[in-house]
N, C-alpha and C. Protein backbone atom coordinates (compact mmCIF):
# COMPACT_ATOMS: atom_id res chain seq x y z
N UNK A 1 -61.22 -84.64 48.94
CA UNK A 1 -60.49 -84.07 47.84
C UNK A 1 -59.30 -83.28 48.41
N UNK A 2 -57.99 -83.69 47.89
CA UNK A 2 -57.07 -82.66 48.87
C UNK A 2 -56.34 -81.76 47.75
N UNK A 3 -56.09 -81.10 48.07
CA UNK A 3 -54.99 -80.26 47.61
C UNK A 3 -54.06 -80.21 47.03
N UNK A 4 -53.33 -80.27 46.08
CA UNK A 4 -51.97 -80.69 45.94
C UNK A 4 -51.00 -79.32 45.89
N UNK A 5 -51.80 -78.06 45.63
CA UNK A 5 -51.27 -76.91 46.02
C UNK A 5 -50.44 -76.51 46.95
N UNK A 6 -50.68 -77.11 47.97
CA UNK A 6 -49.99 -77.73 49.55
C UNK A 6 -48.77 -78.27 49.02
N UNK A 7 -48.52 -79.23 48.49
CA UNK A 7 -47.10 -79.66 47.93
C UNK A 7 -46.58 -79.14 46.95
N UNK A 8 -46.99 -78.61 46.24
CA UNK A 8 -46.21 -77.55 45.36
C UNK A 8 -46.02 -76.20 46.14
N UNK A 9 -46.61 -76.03 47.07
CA UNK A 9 -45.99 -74.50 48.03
C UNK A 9 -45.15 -75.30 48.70
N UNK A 10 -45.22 -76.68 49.65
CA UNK A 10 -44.12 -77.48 50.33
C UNK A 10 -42.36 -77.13 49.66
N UNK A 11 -42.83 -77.51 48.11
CA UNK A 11 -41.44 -77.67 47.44
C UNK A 11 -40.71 -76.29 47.36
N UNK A 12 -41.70 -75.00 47.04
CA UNK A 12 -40.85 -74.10 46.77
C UNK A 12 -40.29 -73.35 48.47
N UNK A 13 -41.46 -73.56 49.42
CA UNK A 13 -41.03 -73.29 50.85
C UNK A 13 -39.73 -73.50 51.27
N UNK A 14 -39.60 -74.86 51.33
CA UNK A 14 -38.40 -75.98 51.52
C UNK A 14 -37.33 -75.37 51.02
N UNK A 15 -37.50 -75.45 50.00
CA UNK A 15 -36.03 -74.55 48.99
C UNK A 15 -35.90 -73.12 49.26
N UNK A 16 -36.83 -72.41 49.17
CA UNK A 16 -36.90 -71.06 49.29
C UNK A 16 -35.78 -70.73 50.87
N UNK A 17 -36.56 -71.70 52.45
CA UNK A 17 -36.37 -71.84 53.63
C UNK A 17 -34.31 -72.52 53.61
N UNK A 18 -33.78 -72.77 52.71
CA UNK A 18 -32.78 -73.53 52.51
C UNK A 18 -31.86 -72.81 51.64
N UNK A 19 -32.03 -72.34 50.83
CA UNK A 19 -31.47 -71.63 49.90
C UNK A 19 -29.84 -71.09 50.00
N UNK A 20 -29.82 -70.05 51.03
CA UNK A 20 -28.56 -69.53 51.93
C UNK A 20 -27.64 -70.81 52.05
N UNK A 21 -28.12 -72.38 52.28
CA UNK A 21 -27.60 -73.26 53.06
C UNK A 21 -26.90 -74.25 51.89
N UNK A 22 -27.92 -73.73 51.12
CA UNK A 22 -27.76 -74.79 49.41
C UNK A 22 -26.42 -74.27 48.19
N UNK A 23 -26.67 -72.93 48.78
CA UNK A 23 -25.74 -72.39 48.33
C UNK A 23 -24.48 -71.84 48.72
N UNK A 24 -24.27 -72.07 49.87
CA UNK A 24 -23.02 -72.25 50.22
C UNK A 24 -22.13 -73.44 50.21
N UNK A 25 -23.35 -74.03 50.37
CA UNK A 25 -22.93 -75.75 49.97
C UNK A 25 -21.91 -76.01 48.63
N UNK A 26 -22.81 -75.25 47.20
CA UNK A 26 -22.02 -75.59 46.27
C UNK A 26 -21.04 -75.34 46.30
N UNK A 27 -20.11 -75.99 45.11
CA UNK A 27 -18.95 -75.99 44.77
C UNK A 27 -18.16 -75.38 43.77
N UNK A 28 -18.84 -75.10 42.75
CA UNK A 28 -18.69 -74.53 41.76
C UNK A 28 -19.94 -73.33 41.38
N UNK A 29 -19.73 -72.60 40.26
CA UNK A 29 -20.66 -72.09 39.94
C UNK A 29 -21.44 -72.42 38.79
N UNK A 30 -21.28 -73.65 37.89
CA UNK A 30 -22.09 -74.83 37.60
C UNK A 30 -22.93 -75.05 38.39
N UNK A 31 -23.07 -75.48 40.10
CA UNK A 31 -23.70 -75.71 40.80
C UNK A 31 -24.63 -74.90 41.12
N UNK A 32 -23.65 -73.60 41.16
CA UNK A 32 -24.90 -72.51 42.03
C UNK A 32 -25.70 -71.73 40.45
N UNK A 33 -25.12 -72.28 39.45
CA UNK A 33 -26.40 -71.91 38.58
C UNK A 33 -27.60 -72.99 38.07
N UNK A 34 -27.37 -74.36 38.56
CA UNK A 34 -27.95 -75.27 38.72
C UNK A 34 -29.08 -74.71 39.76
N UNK A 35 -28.79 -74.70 40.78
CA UNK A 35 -29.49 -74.45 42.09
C UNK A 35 -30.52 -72.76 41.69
N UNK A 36 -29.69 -72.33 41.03
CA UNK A 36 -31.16 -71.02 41.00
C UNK A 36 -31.44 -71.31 40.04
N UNK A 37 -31.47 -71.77 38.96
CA UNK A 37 -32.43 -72.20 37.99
C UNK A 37 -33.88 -73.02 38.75
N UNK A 38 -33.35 -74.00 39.34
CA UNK A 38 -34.49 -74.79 40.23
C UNK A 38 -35.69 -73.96 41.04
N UNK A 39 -34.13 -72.92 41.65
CA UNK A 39 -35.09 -71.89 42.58
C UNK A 39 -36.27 -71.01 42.02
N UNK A 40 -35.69 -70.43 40.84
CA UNK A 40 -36.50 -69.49 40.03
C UNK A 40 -37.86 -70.24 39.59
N UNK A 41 -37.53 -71.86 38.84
CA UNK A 41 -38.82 -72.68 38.23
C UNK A 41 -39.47 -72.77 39.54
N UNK A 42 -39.21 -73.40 41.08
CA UNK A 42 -39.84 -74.07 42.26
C UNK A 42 -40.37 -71.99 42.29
N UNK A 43 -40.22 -71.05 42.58
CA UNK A 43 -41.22 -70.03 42.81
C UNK A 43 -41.94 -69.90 41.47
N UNK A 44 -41.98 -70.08 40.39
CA UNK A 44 -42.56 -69.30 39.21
C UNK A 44 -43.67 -71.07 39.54
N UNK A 45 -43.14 -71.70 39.52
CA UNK A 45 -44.43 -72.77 39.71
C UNK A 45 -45.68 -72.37 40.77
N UNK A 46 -44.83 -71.94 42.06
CA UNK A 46 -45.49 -71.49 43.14
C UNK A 46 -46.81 -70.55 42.83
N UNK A 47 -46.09 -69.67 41.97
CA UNK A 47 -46.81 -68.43 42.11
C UNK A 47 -48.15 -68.72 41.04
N UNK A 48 -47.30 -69.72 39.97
CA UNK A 48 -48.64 -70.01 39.01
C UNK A 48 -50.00 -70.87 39.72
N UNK A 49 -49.44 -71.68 40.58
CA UNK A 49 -50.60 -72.64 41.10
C UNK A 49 -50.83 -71.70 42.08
N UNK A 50 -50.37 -70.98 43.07
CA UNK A 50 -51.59 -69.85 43.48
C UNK A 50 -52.87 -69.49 42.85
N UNK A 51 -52.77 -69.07 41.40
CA UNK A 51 -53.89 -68.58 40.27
C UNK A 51 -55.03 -69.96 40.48
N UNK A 52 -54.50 -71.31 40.82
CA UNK A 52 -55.05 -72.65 40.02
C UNK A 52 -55.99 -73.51 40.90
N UNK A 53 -56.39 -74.08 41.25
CA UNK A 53 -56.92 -75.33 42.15
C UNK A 53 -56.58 -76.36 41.58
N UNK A 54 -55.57 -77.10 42.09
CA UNK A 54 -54.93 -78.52 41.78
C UNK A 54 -55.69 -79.53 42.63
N UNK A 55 -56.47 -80.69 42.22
CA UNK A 55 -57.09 -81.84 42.95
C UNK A 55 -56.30 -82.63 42.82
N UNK A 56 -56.48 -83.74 43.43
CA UNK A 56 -55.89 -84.88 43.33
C UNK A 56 -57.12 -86.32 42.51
N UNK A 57 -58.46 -85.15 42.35
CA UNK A 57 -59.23 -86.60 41.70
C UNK A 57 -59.18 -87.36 40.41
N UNK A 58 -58.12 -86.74 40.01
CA UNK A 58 -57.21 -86.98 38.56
C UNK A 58 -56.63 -88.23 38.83
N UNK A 59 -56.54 -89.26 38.69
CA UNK A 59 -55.37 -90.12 39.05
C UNK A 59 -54.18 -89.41 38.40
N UNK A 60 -54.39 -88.75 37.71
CA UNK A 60 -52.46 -88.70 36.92
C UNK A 60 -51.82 -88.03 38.24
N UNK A 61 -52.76 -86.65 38.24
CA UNK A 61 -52.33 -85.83 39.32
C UNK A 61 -52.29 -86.12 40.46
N UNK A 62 -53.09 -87.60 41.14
CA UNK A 62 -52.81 -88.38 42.38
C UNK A 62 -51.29 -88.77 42.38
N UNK A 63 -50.68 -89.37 41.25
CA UNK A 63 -49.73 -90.57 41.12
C UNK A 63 -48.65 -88.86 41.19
N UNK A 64 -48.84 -87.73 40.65
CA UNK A 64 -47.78 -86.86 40.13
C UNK A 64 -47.76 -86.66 41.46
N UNK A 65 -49.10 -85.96 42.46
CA UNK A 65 -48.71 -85.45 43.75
C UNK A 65 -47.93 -86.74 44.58
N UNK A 66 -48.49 -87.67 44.47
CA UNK A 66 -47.52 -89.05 45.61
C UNK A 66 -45.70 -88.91 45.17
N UNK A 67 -45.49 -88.97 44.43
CA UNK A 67 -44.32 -88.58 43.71
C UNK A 67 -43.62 -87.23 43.86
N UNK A 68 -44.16 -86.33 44.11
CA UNK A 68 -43.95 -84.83 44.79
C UNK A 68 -43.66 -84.97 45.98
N UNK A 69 -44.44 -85.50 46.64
CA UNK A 69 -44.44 -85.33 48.24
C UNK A 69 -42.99 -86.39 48.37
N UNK A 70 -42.86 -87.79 47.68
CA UNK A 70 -41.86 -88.27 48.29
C UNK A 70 -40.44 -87.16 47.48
N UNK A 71 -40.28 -86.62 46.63
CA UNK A 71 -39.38 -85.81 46.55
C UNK A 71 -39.01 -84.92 47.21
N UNK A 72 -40.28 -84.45 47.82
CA UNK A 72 -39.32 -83.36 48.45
C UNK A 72 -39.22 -83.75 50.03
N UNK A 73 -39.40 -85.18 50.46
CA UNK A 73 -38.71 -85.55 51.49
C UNK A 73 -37.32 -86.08 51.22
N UNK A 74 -37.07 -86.18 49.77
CA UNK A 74 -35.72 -86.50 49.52
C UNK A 74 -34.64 -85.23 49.66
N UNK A 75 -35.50 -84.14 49.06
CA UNK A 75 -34.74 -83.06 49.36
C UNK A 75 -34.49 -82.50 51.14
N UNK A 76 -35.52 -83.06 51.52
CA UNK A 76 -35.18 -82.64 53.02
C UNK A 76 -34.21 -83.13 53.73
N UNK A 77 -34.29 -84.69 53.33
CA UNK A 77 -32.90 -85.41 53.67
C UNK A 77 -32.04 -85.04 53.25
N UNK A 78 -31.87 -84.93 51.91
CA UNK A 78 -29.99 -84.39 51.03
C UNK A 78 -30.04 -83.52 51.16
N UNK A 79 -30.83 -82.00 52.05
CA UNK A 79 -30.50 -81.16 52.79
C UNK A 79 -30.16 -80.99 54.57
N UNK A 80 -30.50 -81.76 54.88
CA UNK A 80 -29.89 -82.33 56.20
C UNK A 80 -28.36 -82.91 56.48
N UNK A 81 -28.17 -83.62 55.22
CA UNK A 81 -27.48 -84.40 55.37
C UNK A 81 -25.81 -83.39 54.15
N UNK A 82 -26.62 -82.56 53.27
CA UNK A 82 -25.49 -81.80 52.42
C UNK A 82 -24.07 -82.31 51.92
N UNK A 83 -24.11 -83.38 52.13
CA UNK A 83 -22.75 -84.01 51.88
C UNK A 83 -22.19 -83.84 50.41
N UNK A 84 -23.11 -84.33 49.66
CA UNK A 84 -22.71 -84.19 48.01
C UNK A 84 -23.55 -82.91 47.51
N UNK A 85 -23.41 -82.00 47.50
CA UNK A 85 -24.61 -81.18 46.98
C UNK A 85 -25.40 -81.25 45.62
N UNK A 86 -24.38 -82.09 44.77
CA UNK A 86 -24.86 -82.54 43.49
C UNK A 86 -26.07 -83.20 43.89
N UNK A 87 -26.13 -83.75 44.24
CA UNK A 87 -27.11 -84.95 44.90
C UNK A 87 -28.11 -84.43 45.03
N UNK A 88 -28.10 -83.63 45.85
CA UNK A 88 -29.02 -82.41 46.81
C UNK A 88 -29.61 -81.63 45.37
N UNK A 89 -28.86 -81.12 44.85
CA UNK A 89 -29.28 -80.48 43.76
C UNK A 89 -30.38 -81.02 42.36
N UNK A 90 -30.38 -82.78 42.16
CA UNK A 90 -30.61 -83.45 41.70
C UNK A 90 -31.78 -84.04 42.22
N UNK A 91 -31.67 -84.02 43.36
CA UNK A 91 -33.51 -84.26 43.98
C UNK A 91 -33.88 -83.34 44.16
N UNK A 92 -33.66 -81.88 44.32
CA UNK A 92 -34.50 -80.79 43.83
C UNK A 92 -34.87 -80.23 42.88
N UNK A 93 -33.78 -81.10 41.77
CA UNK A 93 -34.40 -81.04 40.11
C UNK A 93 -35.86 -81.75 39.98
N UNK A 94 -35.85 -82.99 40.61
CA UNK A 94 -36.82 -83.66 40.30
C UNK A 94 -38.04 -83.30 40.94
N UNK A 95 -37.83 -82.84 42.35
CA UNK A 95 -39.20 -82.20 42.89
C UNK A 95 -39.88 -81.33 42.33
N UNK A 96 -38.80 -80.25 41.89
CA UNK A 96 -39.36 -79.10 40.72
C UNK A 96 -40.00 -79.48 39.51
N UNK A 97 -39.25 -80.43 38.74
CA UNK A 97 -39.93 -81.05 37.79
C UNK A 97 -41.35 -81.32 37.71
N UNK A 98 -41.39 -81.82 38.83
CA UNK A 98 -42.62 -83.08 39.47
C UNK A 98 -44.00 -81.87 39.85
N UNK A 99 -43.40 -80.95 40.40
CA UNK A 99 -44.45 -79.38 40.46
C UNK A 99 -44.75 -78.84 39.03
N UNK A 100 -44.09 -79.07 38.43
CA UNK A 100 -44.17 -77.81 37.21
C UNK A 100 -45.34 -78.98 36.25
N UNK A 101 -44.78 -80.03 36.04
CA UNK A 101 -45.56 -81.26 35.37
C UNK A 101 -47.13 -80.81 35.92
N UNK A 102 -47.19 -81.29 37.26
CA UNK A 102 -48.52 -80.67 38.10
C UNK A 102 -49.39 -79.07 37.08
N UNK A 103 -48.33 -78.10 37.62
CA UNK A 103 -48.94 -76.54 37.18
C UNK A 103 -49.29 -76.88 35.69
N UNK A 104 -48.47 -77.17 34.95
CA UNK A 104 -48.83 -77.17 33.60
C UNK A 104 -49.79 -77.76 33.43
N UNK A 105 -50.52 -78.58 33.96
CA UNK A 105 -51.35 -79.19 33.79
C UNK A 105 -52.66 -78.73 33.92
N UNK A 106 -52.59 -77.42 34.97
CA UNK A 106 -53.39 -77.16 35.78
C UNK A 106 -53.74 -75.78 34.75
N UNK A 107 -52.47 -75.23 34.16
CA UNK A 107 -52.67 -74.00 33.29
C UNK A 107 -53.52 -74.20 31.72
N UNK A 108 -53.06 -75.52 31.79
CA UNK A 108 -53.75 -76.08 30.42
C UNK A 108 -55.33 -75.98 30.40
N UNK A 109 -55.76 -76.18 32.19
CA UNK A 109 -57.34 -76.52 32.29
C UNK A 109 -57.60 -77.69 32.44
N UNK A 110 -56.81 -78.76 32.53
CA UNK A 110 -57.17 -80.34 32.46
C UNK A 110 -57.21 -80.77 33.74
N UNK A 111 -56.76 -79.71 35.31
CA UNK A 111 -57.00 -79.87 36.75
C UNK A 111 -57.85 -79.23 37.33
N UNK A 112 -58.69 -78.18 36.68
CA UNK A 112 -59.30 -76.97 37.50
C UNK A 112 -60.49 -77.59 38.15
N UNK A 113 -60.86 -77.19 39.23
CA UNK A 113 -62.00 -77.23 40.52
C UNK A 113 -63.34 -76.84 39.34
């Protein structure tokens, strides 16, 4: 039974660990209010699945965590790579997304240990 708590701390780590880098990056301040919006949901997710035990013996929550984990190797790349930050910003929409989908799920009671 693994964890998926692990990838929802991955996502907000990642970003959290990047942040300074993400935001210098942008271009506008469209962008950089794009980017802390993400930031604020990727910790407030964090902090909620702390409270939670997320499994993976859910299939939904299998298919949501497989889908997490490859996001936020997307974000690791379009943070390596920073070229478009839109971009960058846009696969960290979706990783966040992809966590919060998870927590909510987990707050509802439909994941708990």
């Amino acid at each position: 039974m693994e964890n998926v708590l692990e990838d929802v701390q991955a996502t907000y780590l990642s970003l959290d660990a990047q942040y300074s880098v993400l935001l210098a990056g942008c271009r506008n301040q469209d962008e950089r209010d794009a980017l802390g919006v993400q930031y604020a949901t990727a910790q407030q997710n964090y902090q909620t699945a702390l409270n939670k035990m997320l499994s993976d013996d859910d299939p939904v929550v299998a298919a949501l965590d497989k889908q997490l984990k490859a996001a936020n190797l997307l974000v690791v790349r379009a943070t390596l790579e920073l070229g478009n930050i839109s971009a960058v910003i846009d696969n960290i929409t979706t990783a966040i997304a992809l966590g919060s989908t998870l927590v909510k799920k987990a707050a509802a009671g439909t994941l708990l240990l």
